[in-house]
Protein backbone atom coordinates (compact mmCIF):
# COMPACT_ATOMS: atom_id res chain seq x y z
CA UNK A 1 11.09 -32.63 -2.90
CA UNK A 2 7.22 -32.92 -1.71
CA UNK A 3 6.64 -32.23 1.76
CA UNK A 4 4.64 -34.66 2.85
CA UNK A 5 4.96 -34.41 7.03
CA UNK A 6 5.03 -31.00 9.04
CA UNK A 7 4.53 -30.60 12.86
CA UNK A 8 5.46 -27.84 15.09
CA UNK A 9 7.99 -28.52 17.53
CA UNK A 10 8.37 -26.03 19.85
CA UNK A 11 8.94 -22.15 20.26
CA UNK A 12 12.09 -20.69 21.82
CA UNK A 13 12.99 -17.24 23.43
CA UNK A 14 16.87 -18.46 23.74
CA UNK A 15 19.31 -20.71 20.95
CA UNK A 16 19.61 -22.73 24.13
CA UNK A 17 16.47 -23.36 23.86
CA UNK A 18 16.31 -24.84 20.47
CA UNK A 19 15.93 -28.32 19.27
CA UNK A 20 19.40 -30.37 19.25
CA UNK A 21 21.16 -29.40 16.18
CA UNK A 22 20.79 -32.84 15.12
CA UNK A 23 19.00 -31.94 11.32
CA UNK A 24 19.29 -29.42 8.69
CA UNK A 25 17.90 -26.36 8.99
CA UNK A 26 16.43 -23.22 7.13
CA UNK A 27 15.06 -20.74 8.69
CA UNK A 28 12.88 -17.75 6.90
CA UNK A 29 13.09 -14.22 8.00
CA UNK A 30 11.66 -11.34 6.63
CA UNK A 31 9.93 -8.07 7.75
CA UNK A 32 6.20 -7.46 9.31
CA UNK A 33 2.99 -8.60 6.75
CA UNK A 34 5.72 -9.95 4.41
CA UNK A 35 4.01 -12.90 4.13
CA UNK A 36 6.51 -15.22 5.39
CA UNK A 37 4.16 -17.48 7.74
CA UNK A 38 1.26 -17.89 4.28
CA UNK A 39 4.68 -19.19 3.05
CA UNK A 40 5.16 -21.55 5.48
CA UNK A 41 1.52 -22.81 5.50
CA UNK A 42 1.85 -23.18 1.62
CA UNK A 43 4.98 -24.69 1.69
CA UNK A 44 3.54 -27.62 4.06
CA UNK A 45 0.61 -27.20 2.52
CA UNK A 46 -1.11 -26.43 6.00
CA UNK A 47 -3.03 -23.28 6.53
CA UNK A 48 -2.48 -23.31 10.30
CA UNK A 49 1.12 -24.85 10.48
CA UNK A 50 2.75 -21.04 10.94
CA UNK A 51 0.03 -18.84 13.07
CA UNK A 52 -0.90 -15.72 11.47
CA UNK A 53 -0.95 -12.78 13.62
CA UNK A 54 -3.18 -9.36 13.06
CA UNK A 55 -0.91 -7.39 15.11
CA UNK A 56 2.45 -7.11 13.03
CA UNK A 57 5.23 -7.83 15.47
CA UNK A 58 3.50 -9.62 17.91
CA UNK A 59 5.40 -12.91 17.48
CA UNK A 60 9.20 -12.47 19.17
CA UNK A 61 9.73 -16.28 19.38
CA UNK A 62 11.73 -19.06 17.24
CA UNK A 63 9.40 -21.72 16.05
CA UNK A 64 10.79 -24.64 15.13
CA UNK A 65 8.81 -27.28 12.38
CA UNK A 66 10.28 -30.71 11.59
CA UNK A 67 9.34 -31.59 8.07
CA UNK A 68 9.02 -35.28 6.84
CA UNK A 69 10.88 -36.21 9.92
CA UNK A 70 14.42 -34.65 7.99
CA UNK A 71 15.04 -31.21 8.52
CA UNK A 72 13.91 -28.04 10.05
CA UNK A 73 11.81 -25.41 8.69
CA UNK A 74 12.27 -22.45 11.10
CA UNK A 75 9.76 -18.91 11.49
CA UNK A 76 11.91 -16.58 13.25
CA UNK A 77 10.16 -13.64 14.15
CA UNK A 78 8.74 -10.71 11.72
CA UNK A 79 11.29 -7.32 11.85
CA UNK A 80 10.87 -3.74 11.38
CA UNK A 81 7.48 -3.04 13.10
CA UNK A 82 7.93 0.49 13.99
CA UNK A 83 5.16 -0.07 17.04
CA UNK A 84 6.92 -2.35 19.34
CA UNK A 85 9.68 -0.85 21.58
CA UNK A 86 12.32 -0.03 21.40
CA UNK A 87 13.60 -2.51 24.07
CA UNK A 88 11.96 -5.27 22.04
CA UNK A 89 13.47 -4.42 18.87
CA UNK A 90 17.06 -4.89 20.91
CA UNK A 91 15.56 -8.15 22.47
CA UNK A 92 14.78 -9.70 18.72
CA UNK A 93 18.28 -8.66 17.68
CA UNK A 94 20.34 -10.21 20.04
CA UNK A 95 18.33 -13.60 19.95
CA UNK A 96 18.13 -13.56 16.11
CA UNK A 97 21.74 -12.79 15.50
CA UNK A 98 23.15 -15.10 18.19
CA UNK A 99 20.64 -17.77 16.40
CA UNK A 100 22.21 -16.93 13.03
CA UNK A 101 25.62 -16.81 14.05
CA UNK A 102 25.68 -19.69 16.81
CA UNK A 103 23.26 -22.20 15.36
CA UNK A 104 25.37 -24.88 13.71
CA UNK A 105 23.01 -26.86 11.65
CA UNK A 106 21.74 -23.89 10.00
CA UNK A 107 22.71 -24.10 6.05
CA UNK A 108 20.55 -21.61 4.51
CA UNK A 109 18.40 -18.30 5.76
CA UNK A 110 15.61 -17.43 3.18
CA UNK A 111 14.96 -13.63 3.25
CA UNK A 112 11.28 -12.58 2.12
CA UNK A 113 11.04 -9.51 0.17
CA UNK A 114 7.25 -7.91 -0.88
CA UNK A 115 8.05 -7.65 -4.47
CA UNK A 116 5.61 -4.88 -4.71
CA UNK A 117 8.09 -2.16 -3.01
CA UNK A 118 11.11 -1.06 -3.50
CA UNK A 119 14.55 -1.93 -1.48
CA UNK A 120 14.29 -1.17 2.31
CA UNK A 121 17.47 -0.32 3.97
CA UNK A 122 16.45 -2.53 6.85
CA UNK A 123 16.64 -5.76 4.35
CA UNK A 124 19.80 -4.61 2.47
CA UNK A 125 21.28 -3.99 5.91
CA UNK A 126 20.69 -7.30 7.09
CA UNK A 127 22.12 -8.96 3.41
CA UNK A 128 24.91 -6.64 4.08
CA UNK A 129 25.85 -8.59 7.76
CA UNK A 130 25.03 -11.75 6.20
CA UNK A 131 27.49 -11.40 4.06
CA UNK A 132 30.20 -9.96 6.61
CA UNK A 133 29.70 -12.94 8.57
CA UNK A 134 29.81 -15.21 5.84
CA UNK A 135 26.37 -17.27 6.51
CA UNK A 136 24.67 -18.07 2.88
CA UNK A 137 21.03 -17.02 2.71
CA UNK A 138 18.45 -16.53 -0.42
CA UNK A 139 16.12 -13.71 -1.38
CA UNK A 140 12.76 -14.80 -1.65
CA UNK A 141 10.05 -12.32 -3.46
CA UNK A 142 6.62 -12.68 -1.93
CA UNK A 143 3.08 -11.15 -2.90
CA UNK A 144 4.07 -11.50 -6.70
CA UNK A 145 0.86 -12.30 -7.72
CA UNK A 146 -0.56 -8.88 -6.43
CA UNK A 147 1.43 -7.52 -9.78
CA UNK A 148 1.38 -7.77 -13.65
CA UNK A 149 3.61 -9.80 -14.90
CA UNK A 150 5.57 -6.35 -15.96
CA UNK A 151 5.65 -4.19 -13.07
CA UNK A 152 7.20 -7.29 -11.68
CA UNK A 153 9.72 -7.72 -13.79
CA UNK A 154 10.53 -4.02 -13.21
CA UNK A 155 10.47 -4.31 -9.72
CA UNK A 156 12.66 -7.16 -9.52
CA UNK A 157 15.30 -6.09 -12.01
CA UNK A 158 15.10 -2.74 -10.35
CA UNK A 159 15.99 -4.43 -6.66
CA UNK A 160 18.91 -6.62 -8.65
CA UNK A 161 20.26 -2.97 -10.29
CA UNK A 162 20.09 -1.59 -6.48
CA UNK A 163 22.35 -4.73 -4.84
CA UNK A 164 24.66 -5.01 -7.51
CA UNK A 165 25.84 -1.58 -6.75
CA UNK A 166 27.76 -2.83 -3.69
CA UNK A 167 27.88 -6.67 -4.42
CA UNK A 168 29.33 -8.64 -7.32
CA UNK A 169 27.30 -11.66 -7.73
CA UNK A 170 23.54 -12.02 -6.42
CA UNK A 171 22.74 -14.63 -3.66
CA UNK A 172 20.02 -17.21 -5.22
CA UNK A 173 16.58 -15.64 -5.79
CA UNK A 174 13.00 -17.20 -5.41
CA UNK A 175 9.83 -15.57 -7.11
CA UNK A 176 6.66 -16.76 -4.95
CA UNK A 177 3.09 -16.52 -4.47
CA UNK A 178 1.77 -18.22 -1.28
CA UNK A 179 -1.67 -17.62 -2.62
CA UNK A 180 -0.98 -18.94 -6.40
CA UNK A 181 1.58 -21.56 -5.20
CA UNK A 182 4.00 -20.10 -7.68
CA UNK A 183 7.47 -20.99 -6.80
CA UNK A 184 7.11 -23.17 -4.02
CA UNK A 185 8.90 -26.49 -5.87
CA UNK A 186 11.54 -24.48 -6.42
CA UNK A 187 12.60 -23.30 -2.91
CA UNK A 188 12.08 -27.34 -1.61
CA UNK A 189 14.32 -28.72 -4.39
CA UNK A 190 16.73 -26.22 -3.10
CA UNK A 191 16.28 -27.46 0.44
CA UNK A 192 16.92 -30.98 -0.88
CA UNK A 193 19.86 -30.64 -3.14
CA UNK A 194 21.09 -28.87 -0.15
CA UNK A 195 20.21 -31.22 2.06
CA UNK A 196 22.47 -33.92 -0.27
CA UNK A 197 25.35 -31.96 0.24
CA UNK A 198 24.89 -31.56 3.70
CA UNK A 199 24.47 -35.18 3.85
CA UNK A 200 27.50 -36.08 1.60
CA UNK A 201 29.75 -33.71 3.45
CA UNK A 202 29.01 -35.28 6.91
CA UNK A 203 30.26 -38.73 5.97
């Protein structure tokens, strides 16, 4: 799939909130300076489409983009900023997990991992509910460029070793570079075969 349309839609503090439930959606998550909205903006090929904050955390909001008048690409707000309080931290996870439990049209969550460090108990936590409440959801390595081709091969085999310690199988996994475009084809042709099935199991 190219991605040929983008526009923001609008931000929401509550699921009610949201756009109608009306398109497919996907929604990317990950922690603070992950590098999930240079993502986005390579993605739609926009460098302003998903606003880049300096202040990690800032951003407690669900943004909503409709790409090529289809689907819905969704920011959800950066996690595990140690500087914002503690009665924001509750705030983001009731509205996040009643969004990822409650929002019906949402078929896939891609979770952004920095490829440069190793696995955070705050990520493998939230893989861990995923799975509990049955919602499907891909890992998506970010920053790989900022490696050699070797330490990154390390790093990523050594985050696999770490999950299959508790899990069986591995959910899908994406290897990305906002930066050097890498893997950015790869995470839209998911969203469109997807999208097919989505489509097919409707009628």
């Amino acid at each position: 799939m190219k991605i040929t349309k983008s526009k923001f839609i609008t931000s929401s503090k509550l699921l009610s909130q949201c756009p109608p439930a009306d398109k497919p959606e996907y929604a990317f998550i990950g922690r603070s300076n992950v590098g999930k909205s240079s993502l986005i903006n390579a993605l739609t090929n926009k460098s302003t489409l998903a606003k880049t904050s300096s202040t990690p955390g800032k951003t407690q909001l669900i943004n909503h983009f409709l790409i090529n008048d289809e689907w819905y690409m969704v920011d959800l707000p950066g996690f595990g900023y140690a500087k914002i309080s503690k009665s924001l931290r509750e705030d983001w996870g009731k509205m996040i997990y009643n969004y990822f439990e409650k929002r019906i049209n949402l078929l896939n969550t891609f979770l952004l991992i920095d490829a440069r460090i190793e696995p955070q108990k705050i990520d493998t936590d939230l893989m861990e509910w995923f799975a509990t409440k049955q919602l499907p959801f891909c890992i998506v390595f970010t920053k790989t460029d900022k490696l050699t081709t070797k330490k990154l091969a390390i790093n990523i085999e050594a985050y696999k070793e770490q999950l299959l310690k508790d899990w069986e199988e591995l959910p899908p996994i994406f290897i990305t570079s906002a930066e050097k475009k890498i893997g950015l084809n790869d995470i839209t042709d998911f969203v469109e075969k997807t999208n097919e099935e989505y489509n097919f199991n409707k009628l």
